[in-house]
C-alpha atoms as a PDB file:
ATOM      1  CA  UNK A   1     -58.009 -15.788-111.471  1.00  0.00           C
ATOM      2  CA  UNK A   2     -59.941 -15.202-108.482  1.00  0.00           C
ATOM      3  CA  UNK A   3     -63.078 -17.252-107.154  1.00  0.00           C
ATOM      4  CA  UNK A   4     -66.003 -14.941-106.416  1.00  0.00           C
ATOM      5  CA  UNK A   5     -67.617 -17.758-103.758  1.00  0.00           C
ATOM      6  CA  UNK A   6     -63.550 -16.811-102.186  1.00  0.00           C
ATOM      7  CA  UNK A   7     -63.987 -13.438-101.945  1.00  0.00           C
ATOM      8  CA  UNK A   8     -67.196 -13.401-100.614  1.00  0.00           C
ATOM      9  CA  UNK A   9     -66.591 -15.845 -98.003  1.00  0.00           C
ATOM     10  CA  UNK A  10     -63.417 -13.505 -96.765  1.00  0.00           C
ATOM     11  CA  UNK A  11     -66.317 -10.709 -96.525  1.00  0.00           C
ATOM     12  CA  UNK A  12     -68.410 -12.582 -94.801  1.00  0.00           C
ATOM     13  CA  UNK A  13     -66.126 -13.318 -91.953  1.00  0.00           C
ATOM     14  CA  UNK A  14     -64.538 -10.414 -91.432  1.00  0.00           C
ATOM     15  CA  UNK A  15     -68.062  -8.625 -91.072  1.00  0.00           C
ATOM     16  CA  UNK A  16     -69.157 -11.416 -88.877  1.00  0.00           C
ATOM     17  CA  UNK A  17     -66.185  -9.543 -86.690  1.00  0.00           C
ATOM     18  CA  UNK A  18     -66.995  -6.338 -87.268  1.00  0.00           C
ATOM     19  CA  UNK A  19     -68.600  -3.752 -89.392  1.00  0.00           C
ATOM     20  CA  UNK A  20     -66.265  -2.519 -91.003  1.00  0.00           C
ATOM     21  CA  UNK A  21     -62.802  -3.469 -92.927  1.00  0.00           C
ATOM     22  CA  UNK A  22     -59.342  -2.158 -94.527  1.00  0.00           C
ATOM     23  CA  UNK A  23     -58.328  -3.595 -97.729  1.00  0.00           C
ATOM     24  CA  UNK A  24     -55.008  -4.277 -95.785  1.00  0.00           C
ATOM     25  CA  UNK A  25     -57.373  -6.296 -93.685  1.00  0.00           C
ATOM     26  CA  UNK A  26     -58.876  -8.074 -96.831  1.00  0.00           C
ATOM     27  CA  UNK A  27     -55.715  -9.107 -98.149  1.00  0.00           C
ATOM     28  CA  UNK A  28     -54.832 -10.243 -95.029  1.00  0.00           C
ATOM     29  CA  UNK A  29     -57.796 -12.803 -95.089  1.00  0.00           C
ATOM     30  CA  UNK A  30     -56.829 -13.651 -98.650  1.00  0.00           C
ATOM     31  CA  UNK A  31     -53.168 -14.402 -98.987  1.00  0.00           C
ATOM     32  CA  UNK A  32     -52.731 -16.414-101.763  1.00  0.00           C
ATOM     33  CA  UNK A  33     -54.371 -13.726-103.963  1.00  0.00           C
ATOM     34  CA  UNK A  34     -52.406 -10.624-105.087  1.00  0.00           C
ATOM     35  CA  UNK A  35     -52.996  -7.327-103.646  1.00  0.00           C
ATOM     36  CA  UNK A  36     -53.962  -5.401-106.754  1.00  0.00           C
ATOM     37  CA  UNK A  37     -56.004  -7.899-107.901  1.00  0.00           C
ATOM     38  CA  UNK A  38     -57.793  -8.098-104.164  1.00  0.00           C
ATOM     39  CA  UNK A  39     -58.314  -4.369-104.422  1.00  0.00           C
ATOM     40  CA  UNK A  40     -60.081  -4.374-108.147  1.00  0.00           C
ATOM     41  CA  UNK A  41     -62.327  -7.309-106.830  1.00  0.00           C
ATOM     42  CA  UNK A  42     -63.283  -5.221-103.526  1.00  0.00           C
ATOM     43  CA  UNK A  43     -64.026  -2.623-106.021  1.00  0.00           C
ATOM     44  CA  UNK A  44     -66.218  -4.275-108.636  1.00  0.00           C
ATOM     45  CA  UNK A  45     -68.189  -5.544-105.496  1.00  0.00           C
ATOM     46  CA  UNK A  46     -68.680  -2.126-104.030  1.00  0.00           C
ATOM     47  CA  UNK A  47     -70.384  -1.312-107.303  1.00  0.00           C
ATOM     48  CA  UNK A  48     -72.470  -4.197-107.465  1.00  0.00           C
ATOM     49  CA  UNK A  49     -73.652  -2.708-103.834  1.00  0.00           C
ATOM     50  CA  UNK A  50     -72.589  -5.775-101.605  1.00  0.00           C
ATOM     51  CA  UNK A  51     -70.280  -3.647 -99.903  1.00  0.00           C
ATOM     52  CA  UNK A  52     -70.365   0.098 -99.063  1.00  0.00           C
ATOM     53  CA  UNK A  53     -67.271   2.826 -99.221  1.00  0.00           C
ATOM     54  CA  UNK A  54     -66.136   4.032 -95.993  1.00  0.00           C
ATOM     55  CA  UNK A  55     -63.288   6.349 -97.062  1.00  0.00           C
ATOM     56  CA  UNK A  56     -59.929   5.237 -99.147  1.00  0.00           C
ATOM     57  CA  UNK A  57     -59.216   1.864 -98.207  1.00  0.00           C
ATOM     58  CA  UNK A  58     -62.320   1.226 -96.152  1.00  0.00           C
ATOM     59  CA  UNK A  59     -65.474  -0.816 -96.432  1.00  0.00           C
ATOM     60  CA  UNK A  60     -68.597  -1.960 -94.859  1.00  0.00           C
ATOM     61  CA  UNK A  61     -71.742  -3.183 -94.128  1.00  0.00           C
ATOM     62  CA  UNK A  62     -73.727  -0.602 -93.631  1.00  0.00           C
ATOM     63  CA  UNK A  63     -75.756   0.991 -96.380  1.00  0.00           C
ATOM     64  CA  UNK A  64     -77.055   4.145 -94.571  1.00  0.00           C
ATOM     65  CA  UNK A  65     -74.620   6.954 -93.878  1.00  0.00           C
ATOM     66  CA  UNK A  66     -75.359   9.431 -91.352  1.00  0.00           C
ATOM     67  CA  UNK A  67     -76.506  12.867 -91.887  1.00  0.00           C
ATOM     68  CA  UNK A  68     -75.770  15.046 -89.515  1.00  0.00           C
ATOM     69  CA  UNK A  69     -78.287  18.120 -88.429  1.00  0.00           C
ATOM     70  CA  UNK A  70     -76.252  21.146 -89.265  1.00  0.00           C
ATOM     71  CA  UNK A  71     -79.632  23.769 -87.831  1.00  0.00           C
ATOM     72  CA  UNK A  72     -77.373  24.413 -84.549  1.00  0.00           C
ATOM     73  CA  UNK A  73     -74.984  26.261 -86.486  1.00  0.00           C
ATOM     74  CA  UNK A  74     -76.455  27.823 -89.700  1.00  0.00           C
ATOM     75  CA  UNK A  75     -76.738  31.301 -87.891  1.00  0.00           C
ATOM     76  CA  UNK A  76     -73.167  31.462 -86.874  1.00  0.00           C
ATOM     77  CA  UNK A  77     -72.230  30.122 -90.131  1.00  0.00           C
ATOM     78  CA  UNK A  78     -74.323  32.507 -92.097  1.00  0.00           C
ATOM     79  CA  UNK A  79     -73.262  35.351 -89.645  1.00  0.00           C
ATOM     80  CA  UNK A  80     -69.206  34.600 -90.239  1.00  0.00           C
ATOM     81  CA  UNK A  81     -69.915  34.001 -93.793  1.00  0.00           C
ATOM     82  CA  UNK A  82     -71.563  37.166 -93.963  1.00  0.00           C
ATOM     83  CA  UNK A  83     -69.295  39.072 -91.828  1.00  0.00           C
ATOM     84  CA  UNK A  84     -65.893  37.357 -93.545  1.00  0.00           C
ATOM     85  CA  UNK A  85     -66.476  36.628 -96.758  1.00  0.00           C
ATOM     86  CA  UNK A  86     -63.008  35.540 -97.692  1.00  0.00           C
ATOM     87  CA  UNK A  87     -62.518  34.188 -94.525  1.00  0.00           C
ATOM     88  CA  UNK A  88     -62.111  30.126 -94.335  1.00  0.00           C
ATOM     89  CA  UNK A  89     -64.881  29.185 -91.088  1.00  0.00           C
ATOM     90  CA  UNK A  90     -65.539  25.961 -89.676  1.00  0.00           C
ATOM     91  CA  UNK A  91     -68.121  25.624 -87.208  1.00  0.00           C
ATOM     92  CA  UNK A  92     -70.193  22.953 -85.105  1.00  0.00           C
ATOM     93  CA  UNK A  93     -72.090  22.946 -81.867  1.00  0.00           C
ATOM     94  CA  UNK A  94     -72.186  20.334 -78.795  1.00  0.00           C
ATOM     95  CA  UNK A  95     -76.102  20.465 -79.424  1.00  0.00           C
ATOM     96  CA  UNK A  96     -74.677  17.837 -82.884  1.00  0.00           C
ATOM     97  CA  UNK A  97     -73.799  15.438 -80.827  1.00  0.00           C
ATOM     98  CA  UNK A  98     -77.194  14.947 -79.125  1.00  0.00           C
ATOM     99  CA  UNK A  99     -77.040  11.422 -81.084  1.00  0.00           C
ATOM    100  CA  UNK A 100     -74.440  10.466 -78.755  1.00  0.00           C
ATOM    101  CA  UNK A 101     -75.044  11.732 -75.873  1.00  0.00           C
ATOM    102  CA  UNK A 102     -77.503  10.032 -72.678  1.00  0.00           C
ATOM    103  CA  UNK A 103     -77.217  12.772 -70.709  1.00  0.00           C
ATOM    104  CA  UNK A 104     -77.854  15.922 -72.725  1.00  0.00           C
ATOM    105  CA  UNK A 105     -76.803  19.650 -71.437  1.00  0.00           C
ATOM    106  CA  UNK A 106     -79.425  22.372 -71.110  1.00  0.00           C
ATOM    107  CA  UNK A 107     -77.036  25.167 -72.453  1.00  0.00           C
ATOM    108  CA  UNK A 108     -74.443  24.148 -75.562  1.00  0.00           C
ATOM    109  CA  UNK A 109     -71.578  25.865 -77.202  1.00  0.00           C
ATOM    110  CA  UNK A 110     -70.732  26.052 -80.925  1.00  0.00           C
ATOM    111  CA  UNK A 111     -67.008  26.170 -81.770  1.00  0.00           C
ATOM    112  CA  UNK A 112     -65.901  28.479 -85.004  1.00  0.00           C
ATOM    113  CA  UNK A 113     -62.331  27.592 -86.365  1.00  0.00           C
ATOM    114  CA  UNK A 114     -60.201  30.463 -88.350  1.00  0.00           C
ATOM    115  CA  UNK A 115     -57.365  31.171 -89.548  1.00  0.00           C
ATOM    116  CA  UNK A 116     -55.367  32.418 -86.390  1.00  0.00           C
ATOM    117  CA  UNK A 117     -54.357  35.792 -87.290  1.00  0.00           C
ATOM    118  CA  UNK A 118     -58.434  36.503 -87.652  1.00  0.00           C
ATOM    119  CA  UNK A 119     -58.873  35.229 -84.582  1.00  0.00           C
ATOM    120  CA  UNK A 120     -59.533  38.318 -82.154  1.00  0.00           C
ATOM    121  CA  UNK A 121     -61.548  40.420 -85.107  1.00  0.00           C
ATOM    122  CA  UNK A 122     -64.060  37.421 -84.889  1.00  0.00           C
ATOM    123  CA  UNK A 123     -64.158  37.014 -81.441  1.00  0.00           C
ATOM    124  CA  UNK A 124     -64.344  41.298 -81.428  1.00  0.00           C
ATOM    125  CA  UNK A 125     -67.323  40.958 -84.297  1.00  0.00           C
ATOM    126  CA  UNK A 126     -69.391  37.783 -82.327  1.00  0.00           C
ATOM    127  CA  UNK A 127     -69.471  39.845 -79.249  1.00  0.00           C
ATOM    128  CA  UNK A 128     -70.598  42.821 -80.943  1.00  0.00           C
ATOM    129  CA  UNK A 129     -73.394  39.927 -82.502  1.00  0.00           C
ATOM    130  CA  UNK A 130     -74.708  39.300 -78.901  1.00  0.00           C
ATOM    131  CA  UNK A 131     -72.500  36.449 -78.694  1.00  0.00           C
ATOM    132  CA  UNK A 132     -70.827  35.210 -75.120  1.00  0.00           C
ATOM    133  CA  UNK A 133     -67.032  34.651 -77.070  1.00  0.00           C
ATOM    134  CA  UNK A 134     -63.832  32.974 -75.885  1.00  0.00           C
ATOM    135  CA  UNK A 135     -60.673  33.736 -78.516  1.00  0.00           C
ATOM    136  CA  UNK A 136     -57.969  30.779 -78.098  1.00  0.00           C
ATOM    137  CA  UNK A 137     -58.433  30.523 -74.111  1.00  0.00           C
ATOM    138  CA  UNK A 138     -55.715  28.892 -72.514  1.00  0.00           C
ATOM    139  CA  UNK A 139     -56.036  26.443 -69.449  1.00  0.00           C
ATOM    140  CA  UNK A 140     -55.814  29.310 -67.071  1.00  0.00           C
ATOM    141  CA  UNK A 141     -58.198  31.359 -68.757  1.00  0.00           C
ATOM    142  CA  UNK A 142     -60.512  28.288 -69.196  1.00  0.00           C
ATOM    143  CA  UNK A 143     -60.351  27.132 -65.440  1.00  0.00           C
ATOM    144  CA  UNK A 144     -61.017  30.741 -64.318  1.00  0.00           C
ATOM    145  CA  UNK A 145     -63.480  32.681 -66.662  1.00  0.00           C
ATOM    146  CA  UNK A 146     -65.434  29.866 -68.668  1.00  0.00           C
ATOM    147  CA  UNK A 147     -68.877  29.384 -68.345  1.00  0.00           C
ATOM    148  CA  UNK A 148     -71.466  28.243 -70.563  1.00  0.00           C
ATOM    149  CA  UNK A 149     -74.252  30.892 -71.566  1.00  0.00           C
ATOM    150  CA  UNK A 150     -76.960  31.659 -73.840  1.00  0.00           C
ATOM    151  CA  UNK A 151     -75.197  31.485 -77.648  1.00  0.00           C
ATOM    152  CA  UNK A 152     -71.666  30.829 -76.366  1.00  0.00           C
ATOM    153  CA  UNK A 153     -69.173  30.386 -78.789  1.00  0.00           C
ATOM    154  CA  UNK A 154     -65.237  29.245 -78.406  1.00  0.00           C
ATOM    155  CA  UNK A 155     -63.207  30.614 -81.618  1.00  0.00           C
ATOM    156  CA  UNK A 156     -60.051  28.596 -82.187  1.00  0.00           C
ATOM    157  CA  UNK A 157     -57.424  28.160 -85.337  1.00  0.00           C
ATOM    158  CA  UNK A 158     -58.362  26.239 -87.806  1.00  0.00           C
ATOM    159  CA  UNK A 159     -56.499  22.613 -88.901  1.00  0.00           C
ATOM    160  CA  UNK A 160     -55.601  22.725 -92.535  1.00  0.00           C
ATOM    161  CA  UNK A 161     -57.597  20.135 -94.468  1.00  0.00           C
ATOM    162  CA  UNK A 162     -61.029  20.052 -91.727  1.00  0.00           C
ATOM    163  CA  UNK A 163     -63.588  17.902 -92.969  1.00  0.00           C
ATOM    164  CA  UNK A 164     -66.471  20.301 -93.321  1.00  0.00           C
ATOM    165  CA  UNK A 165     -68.990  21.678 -96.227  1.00  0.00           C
ATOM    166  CA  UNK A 166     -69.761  24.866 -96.685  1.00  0.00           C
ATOM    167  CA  UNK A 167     -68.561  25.754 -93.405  1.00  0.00           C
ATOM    168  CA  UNK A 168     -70.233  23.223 -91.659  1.00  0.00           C
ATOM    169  CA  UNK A 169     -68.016  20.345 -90.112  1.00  0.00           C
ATOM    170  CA  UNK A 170     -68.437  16.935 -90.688  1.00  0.00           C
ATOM    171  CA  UNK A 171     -69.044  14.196 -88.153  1.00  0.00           C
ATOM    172  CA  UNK A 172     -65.825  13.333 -88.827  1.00  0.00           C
ATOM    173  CA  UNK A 173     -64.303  16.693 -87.764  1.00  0.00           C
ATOM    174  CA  UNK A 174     -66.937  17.174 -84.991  1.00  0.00           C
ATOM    175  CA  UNK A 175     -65.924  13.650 -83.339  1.00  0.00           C
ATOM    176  CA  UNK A 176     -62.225  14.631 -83.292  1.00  0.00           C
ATOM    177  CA  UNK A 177     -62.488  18.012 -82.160  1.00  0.00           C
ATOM    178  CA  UNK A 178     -65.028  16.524 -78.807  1.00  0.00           C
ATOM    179  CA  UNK A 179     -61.268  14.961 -78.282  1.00  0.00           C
ATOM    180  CA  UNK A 180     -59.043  18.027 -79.005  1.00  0.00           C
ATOM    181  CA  UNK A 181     -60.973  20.871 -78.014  1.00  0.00           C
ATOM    182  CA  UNK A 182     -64.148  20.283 -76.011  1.00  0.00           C
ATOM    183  CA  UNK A 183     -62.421  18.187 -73.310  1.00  0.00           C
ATOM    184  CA  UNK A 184     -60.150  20.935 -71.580  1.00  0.00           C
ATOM    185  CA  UNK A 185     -63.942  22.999 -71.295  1.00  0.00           C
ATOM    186  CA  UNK A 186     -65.316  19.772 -69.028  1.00  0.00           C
ATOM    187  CA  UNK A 187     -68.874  19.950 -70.882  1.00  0.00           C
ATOM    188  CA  UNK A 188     -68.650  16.278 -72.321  1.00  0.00           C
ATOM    189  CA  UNK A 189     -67.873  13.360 -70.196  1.00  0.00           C
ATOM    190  CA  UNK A 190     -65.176  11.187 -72.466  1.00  0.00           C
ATOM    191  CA  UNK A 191     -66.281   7.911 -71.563  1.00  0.00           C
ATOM    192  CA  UNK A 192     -69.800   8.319 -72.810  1.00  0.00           C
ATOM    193  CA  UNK A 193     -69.387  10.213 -75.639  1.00  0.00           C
ATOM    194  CA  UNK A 194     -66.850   7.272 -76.855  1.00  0.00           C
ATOM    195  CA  UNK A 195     -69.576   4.811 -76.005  1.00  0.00           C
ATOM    196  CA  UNK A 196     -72.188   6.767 -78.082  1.00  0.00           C
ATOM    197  CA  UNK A 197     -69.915   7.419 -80.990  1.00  0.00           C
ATOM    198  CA  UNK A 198     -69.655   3.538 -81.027  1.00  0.00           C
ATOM    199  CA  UNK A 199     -73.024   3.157 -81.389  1.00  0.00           C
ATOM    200  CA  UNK A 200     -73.482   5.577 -83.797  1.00  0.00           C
ATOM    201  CA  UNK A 201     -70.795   4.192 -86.193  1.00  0.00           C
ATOM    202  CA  UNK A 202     -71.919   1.088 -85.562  1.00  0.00           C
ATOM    203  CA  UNK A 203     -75.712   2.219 -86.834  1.00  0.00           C
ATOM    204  CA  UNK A 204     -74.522   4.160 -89.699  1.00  0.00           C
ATOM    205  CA  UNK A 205     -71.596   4.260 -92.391  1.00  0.00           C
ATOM    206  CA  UNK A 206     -68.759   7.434 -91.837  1.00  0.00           C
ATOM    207  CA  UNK A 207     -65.557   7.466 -93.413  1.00  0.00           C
ATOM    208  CA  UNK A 208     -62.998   5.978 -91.902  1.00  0.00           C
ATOM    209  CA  UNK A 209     -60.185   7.352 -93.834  1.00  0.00           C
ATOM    210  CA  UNK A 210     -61.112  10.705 -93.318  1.00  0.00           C
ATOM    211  CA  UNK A 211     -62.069  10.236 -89.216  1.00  0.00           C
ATOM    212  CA  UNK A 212     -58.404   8.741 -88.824  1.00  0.00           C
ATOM    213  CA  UNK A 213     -56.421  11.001 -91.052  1.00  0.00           C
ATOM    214  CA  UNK A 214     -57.565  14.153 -89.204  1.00  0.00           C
ATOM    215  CA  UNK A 215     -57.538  12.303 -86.094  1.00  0.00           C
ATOM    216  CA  UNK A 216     -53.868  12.212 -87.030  1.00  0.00           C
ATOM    217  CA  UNK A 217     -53.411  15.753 -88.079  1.00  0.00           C
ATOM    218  CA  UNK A 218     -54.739  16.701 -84.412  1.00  0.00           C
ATOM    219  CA  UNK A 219     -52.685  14.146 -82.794  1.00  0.00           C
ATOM    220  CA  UNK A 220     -55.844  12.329 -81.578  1.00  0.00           C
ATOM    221  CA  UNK A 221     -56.089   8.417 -81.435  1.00  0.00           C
ATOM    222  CA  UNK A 222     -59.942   8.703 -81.896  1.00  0.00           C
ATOM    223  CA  UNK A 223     -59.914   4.934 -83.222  1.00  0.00           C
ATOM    224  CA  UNK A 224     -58.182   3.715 -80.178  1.00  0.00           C
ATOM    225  CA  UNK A 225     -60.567   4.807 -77.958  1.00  0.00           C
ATOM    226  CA  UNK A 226     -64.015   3.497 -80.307  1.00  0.00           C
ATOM    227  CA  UNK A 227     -65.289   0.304 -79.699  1.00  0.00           C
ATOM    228  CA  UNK A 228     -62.631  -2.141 -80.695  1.00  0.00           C
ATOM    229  CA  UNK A 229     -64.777  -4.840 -82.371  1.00  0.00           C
ATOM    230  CA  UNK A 230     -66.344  -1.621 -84.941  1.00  0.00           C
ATOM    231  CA  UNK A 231     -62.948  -2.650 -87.040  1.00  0.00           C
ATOM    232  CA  UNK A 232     -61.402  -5.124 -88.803  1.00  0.00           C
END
């Protein structure tokens, strides 16, 4: 039978390390236990509110998750919505990650994800919209033509399984994409918008799980590259 005063102790120091924890972690710090009966105890203590879910298999500390401003993006959402009604969309905007940025850019861009076949009629709808669009540019096409303007908007395929709502992505997504997509456009510097995602996870709860499994869909090591003491 398990000792409560145990468990918690094994808490205790692993978020004296860090925020937040695996359960591969917490049996780890508790090896004469077995796992299952590690994993119920984790469980009955999240419930009791000593420790907070961070995604399957995750925990931590931190009691407030962060809600993410979605206002950048309603009109394009609402506008593909509108426009595509059957149509899976995706969307966020550089002007999201104002959390986690020091230096902030005067002009942003907001990134719509489709399926790629719809691709060019989006790109051919947006621009009839007013929009400033760029359909799937390649390196070439992104070296030579892009520029940032007033309500410029980058339409790429969407990743099966994209953590979003309602067509809005999730921090999750958004932080992974900065990786995958927004680097080759040079309007994010890498090194500080790792820093500030640090700090932001660090402030408030995400999900774990879900950052790192779509990290690995996109073939992005985002945890590799956050603050190494954030994890246990």
């Amino acid at each position: 039978m398990m000792n409560k005063k145990n468990i918690l102790d094994a808490i205790n120091r692993l978020f004296e390390r860090a925020p937040y924890f695996s359960i591969n972690a917490m049996r780890d710090a508790l090896p004469e236990y077995k796992p299952n009966s590690v994993k119920s105890y984790v469980s009955l203590l999240k419930i009791e509110g000593l420790i907070f879910d961070a995604g399957c298999g995750w925990y931590s500390s931190i009691k407030e998750t962060y809600r993410l401003d979605t206002a950048p993006v309603e009109k394009l959402v609402e506008k593909l919505k509108t426009s595509f009604p059957s149509l899976e969309v995706v969307c966020w905007s550089t002007e999201q990650l104002n959390d986690m940025l020091l230096h902030q850019p005067a002009k942003h861009v907001q990134f719509a994800y489709v399926e790629r076949p719809a691709i060019n009629r989006v790109a051919d709808k947006l621009r009839k919209s007013g929009y400033h669009v760029y359909a799937n540019p390649g390196k070439e096409q992104i070296r030579r033509t892009f520029k940032v303007e007033d309500n410029t908007v980058v339409v790429l395929p969407i990743t099966t399984e994209s953590p979003q709502s309602n067509g809005f992505a999730a921090i999750e997504k958004i932080m992974v994409d900065v990786l995958a997509d927004a680097l080759p456009f040079a309007i994010i510097n890498i090194d500080e918008f790792c820093k500030g995602a640090s700090t932001l996870i660090r402030k408030y709860r995400i999900d774990i799980c879900l950052l790192n499994r779509y990290s690995i869909r996109r073939k992005r090591d985002i945890l590799s590259l956050l603050d190494k003491t954030l994890f246990n």
